[in-house]
PDB file of N, CA and C in Angstrom:
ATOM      1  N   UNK A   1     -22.611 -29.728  -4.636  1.00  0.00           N
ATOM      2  CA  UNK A   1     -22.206 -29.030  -5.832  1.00  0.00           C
ATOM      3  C   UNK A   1     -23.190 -27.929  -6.202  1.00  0.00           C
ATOM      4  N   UNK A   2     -24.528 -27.873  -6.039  1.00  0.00           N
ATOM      5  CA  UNK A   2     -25.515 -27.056  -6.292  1.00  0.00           C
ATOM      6  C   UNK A   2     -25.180 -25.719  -5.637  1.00  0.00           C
ATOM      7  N   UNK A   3     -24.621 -25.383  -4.427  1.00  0.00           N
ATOM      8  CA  UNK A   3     -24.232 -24.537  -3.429  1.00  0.00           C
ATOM      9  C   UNK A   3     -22.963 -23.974  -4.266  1.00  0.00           C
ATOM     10  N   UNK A   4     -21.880 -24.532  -4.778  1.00  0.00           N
ATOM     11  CA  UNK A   4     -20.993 -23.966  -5.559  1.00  0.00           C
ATOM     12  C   UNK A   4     -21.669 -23.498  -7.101  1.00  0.00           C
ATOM     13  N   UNK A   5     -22.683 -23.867  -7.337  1.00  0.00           N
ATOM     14  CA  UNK A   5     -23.133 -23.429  -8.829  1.00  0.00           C
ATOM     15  C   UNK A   5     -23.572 -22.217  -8.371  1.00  0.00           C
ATOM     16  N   UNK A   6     -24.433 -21.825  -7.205  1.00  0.00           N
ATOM     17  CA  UNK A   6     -25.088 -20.711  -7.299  1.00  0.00           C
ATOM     18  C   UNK A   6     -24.202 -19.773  -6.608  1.00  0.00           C
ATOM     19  N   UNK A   7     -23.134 -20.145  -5.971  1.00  0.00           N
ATOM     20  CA  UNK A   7     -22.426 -19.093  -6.214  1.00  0.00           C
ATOM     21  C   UNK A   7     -21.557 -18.787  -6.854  1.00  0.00           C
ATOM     22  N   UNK A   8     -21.317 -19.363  -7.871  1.00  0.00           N
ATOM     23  CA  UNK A   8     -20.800 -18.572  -8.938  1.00  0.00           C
ATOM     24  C   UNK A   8     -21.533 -18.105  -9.778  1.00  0.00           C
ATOM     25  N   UNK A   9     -22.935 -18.623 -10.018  1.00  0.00           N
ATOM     26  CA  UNK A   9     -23.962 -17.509 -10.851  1.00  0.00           C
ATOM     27  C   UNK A   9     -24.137 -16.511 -10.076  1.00  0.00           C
ATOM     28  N   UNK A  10     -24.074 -16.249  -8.641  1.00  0.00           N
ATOM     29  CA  UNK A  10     -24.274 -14.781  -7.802  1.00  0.00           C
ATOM     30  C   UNK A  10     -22.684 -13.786  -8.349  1.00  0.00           C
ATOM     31  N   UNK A  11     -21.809 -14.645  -8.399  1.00  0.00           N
ATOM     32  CA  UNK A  11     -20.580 -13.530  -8.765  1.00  0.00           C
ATOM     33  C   UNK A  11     -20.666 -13.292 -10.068  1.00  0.00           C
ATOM     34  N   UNK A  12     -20.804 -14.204 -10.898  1.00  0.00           N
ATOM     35  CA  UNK A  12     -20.589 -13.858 -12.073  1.00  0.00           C
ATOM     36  C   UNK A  12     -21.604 -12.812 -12.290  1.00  0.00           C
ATOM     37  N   UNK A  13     -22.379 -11.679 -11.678  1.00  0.00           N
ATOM     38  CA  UNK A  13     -23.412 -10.507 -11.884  1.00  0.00           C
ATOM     39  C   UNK A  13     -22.668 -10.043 -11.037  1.00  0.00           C
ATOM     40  N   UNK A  14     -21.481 -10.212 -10.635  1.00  0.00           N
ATOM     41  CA  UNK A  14     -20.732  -8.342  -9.771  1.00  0.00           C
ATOM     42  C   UNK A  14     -19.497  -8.345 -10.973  1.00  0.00           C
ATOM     43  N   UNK A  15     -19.947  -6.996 -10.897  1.00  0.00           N
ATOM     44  CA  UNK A  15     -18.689  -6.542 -11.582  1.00  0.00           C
ATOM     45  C   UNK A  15     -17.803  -5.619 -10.763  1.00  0.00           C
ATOM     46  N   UNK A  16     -16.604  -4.989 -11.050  1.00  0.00           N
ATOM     47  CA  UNK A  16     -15.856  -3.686 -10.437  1.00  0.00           C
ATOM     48  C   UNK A  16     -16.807  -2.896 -10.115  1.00  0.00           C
ATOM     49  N   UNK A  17     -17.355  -2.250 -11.140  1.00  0.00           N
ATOM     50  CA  UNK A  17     -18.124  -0.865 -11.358  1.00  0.00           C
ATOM     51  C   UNK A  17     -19.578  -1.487  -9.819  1.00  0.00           C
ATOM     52  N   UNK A  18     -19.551  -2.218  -9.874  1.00  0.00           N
ATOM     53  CA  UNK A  18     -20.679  -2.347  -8.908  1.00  0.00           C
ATOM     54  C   UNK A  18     -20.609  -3.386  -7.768  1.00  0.00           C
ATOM     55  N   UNK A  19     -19.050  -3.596  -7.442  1.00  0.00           N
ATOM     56  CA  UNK A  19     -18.892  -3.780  -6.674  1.00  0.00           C
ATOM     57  C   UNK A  19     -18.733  -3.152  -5.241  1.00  0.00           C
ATOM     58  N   UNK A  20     -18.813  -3.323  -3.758  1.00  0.00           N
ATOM     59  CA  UNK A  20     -18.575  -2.233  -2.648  1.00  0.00           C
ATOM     60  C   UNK A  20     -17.656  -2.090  -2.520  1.00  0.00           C
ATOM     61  N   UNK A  21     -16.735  -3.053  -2.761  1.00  0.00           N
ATOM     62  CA  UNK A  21     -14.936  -3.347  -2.003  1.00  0.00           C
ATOM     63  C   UNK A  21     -14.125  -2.090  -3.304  1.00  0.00           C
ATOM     64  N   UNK A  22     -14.681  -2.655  -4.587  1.00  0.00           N
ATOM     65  CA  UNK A  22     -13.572  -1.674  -5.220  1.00  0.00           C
ATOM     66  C   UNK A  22     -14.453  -1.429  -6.332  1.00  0.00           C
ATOM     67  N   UNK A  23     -15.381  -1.007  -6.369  1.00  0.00           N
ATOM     68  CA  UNK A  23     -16.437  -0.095  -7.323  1.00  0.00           C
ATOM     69  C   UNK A  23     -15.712   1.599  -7.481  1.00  0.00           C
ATOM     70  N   UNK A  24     -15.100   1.957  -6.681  1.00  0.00           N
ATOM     71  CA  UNK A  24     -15.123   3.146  -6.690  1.00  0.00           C
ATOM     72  C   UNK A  24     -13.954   3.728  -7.203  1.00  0.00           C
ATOM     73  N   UNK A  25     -13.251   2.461  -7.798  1.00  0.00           N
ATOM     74  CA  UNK A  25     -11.665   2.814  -8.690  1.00  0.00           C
ATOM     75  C   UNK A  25     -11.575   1.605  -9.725  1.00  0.00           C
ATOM     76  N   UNK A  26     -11.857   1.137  -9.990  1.00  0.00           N
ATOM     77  CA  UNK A  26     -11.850  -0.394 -10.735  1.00  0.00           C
ATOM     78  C   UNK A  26     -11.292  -1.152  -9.962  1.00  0.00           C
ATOM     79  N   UNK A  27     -10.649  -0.856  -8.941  1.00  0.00           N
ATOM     80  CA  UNK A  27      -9.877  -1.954  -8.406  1.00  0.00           C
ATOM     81  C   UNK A  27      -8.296  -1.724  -8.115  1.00  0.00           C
ATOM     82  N   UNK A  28      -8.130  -0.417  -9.025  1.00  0.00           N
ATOM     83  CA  UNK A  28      -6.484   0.339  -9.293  1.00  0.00           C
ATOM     84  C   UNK A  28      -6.164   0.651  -7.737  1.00  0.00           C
ATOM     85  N   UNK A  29      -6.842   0.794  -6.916  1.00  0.00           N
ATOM     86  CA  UNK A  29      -5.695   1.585  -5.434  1.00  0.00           C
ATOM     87  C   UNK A  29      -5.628  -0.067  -4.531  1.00  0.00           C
ATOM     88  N   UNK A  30      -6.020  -1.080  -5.253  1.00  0.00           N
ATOM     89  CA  UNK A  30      -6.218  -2.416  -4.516  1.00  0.00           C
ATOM     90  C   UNK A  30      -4.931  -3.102  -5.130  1.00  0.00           C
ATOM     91  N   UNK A  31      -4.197  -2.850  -6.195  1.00  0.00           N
ATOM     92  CA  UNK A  31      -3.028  -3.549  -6.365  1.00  0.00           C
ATOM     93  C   UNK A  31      -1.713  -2.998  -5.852  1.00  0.00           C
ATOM     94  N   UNK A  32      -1.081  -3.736  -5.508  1.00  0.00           N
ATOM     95  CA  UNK A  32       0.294  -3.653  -4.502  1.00  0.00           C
ATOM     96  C   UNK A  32       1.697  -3.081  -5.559  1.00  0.00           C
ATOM     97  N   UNK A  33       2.375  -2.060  -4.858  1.00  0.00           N
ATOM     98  CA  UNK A  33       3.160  -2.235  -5.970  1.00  0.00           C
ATOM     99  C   UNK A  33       4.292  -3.458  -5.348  1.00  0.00           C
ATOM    100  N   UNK A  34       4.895  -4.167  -6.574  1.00  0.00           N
ATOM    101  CA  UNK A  34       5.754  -5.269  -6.299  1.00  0.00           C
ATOM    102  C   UNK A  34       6.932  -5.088  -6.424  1.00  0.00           C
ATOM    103  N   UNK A  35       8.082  -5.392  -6.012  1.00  0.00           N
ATOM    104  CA  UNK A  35       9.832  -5.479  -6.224  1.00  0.00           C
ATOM    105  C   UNK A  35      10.111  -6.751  -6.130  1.00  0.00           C
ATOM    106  N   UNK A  36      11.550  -6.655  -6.489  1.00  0.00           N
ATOM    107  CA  UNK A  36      12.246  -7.838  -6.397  1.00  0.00           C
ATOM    108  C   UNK A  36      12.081  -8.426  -7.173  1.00  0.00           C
ATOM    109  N   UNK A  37      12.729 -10.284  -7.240  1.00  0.00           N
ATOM    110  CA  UNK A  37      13.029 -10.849  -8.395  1.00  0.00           C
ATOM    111  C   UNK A  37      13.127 -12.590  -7.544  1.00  0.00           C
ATOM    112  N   UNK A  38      13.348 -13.518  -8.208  1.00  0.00           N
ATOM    113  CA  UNK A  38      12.939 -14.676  -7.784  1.00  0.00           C
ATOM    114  C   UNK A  38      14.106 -15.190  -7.128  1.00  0.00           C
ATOM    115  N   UNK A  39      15.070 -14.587  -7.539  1.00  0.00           N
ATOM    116  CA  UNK A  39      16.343 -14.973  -6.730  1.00  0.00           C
ATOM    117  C   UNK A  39      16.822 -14.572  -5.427  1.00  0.00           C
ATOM    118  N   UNK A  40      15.902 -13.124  -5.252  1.00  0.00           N
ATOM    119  CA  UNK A  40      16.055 -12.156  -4.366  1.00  0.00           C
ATOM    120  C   UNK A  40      14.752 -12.179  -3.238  1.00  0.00           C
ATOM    121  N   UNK A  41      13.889 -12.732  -4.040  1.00  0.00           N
ATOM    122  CA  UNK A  41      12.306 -12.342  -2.909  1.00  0.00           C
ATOM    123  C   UNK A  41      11.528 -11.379  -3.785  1.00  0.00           C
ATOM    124  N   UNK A  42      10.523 -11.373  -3.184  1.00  0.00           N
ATOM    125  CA  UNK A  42       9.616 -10.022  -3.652  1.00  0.00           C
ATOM    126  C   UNK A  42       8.921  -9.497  -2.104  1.00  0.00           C
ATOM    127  N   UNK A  43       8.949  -8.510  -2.339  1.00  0.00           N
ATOM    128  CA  UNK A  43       8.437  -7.399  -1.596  1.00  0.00           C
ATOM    129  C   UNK A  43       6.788  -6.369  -2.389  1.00  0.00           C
ATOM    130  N   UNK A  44       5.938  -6.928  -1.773  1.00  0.00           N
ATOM    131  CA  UNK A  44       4.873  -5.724  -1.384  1.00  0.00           C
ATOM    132  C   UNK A  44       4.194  -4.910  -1.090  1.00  0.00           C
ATOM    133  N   UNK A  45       4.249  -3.241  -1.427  1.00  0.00           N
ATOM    134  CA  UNK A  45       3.639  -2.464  -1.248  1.00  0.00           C
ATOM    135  C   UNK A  45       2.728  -1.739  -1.312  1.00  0.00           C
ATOM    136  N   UNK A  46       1.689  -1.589  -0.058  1.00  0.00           N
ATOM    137  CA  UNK A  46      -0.118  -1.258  -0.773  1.00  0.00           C
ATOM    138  C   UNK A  46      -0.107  -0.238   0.484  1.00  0.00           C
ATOM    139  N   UNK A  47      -0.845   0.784  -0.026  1.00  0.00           N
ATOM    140  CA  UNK A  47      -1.234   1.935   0.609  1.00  0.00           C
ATOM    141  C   UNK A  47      -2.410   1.957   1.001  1.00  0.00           C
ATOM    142  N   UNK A  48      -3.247   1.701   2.450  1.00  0.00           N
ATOM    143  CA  UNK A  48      -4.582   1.496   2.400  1.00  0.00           C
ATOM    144  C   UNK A  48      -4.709   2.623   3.295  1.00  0.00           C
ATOM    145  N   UNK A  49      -6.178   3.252   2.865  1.00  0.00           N
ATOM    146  CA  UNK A  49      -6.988   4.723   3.835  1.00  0.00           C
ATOM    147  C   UNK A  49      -7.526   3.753   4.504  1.00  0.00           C
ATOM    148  N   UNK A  50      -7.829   4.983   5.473  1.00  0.00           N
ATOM    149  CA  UNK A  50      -8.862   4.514   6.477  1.00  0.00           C
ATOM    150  C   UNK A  50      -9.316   6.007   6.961  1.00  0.00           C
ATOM    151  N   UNK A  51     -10.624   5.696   6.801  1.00  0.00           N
ATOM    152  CA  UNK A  51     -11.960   6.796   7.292  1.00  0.00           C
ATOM    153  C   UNK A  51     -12.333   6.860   8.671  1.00  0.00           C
ATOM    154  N   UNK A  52     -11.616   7.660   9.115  1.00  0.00           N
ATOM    155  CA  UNK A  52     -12.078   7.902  10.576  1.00  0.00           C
ATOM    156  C   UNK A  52     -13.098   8.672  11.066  1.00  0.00           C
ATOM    157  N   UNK A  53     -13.630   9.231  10.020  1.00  0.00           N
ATOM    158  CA  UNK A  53     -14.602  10.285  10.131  1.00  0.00           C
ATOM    159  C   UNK A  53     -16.085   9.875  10.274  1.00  0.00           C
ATOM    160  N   UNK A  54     -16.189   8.430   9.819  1.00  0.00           N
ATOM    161  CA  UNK A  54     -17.800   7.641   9.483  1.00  0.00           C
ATOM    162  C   UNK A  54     -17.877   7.061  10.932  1.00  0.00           C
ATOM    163  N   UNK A  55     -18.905   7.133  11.403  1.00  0.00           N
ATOM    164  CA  UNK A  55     -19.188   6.806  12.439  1.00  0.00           C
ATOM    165  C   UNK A  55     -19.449   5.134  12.158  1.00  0.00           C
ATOM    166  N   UNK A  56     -19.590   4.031  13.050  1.00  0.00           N
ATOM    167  CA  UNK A  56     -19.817   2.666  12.778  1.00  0.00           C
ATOM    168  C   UNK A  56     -21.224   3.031  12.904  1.00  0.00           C
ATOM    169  N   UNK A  57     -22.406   1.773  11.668  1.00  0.00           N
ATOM    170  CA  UNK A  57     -23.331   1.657  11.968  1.00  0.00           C
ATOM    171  C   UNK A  57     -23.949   0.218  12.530  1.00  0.00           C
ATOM    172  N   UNK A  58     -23.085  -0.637  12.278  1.00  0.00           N
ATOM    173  CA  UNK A  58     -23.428  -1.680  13.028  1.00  0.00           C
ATOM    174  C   UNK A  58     -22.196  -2.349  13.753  1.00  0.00           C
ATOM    175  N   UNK A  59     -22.287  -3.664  14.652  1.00  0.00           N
ATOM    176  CA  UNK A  59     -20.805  -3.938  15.420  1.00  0.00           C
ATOM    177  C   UNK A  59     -20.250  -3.371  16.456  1.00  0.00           C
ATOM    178  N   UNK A  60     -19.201  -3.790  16.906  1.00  0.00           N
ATOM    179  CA  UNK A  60     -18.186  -3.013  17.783  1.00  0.00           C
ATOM    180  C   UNK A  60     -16.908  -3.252  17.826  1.00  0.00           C
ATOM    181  N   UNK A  61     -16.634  -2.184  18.247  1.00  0.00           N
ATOM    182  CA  UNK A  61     -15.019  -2.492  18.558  1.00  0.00           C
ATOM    183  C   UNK A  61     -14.685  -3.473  19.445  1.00  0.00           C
ATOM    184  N   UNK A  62     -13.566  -4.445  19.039  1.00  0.00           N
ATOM    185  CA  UNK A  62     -13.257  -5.335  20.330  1.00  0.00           C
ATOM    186  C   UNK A  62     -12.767  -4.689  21.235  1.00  0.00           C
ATOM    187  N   UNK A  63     -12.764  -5.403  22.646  1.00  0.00           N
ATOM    188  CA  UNK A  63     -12.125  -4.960  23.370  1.00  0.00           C
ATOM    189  C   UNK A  63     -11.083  -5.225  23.759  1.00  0.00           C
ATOM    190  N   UNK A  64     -10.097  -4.798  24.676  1.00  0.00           N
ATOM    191  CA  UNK A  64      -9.001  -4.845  25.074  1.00  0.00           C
ATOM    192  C   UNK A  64      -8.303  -6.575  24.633  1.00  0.00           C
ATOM    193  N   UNK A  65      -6.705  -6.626  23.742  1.00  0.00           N
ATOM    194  CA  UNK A  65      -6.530  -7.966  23.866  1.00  0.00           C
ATOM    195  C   UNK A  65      -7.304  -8.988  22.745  1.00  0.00           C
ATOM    196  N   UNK A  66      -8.386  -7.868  21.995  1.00  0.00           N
ATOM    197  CA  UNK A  66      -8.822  -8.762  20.881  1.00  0.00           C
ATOM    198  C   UNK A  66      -9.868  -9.745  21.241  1.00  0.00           C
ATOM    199  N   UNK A  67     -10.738 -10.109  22.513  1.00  0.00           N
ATOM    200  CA  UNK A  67     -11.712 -10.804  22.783  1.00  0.00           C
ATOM    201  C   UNK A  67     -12.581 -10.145  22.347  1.00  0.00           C
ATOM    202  N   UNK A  68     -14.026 -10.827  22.666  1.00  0.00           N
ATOM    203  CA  UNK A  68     -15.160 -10.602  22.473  1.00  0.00           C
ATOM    204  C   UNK A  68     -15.649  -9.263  24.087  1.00  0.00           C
ATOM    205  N   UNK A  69     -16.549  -8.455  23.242  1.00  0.00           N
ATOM    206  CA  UNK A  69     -16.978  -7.806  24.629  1.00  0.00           C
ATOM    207  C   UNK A  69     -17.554  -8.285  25.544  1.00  0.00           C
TER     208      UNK A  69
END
């Protein structure tokens, strides 16, 4: 239980604003827009970028097939 206390005292000090994942909008381009209805289903739509321009600084790409290199 000690291991679950401290991490929730580590989250409870991130906020949006200073978070990495979504600091840089509150969090607004991270919600999906939703349709539908309970009788019908729902459907989700999220628009995600991707930066092709940043070079990787650590890691790699897998290779072929999704294994390990």
């Amino acid at each position: 239980m000690s291991d679950y206390t401290g991490s929730s005292r580590n989250l409870a000090q991130v906020s949006l604003a200073s978070d990495n994942v979504f600091g840089e909008d509150g969090g607004a381009l991270q919600i999906p827009t939703v349709t539908g209805s309970v009788d019908a289903g729902y459907a989700a739509s999220l628009v995600v970028r991707v930066d092709t321009t940043t070079a990787p600084t650590s890691g790699c790409a897998p290779s072929a097939g999704g294994g390990r290199p």
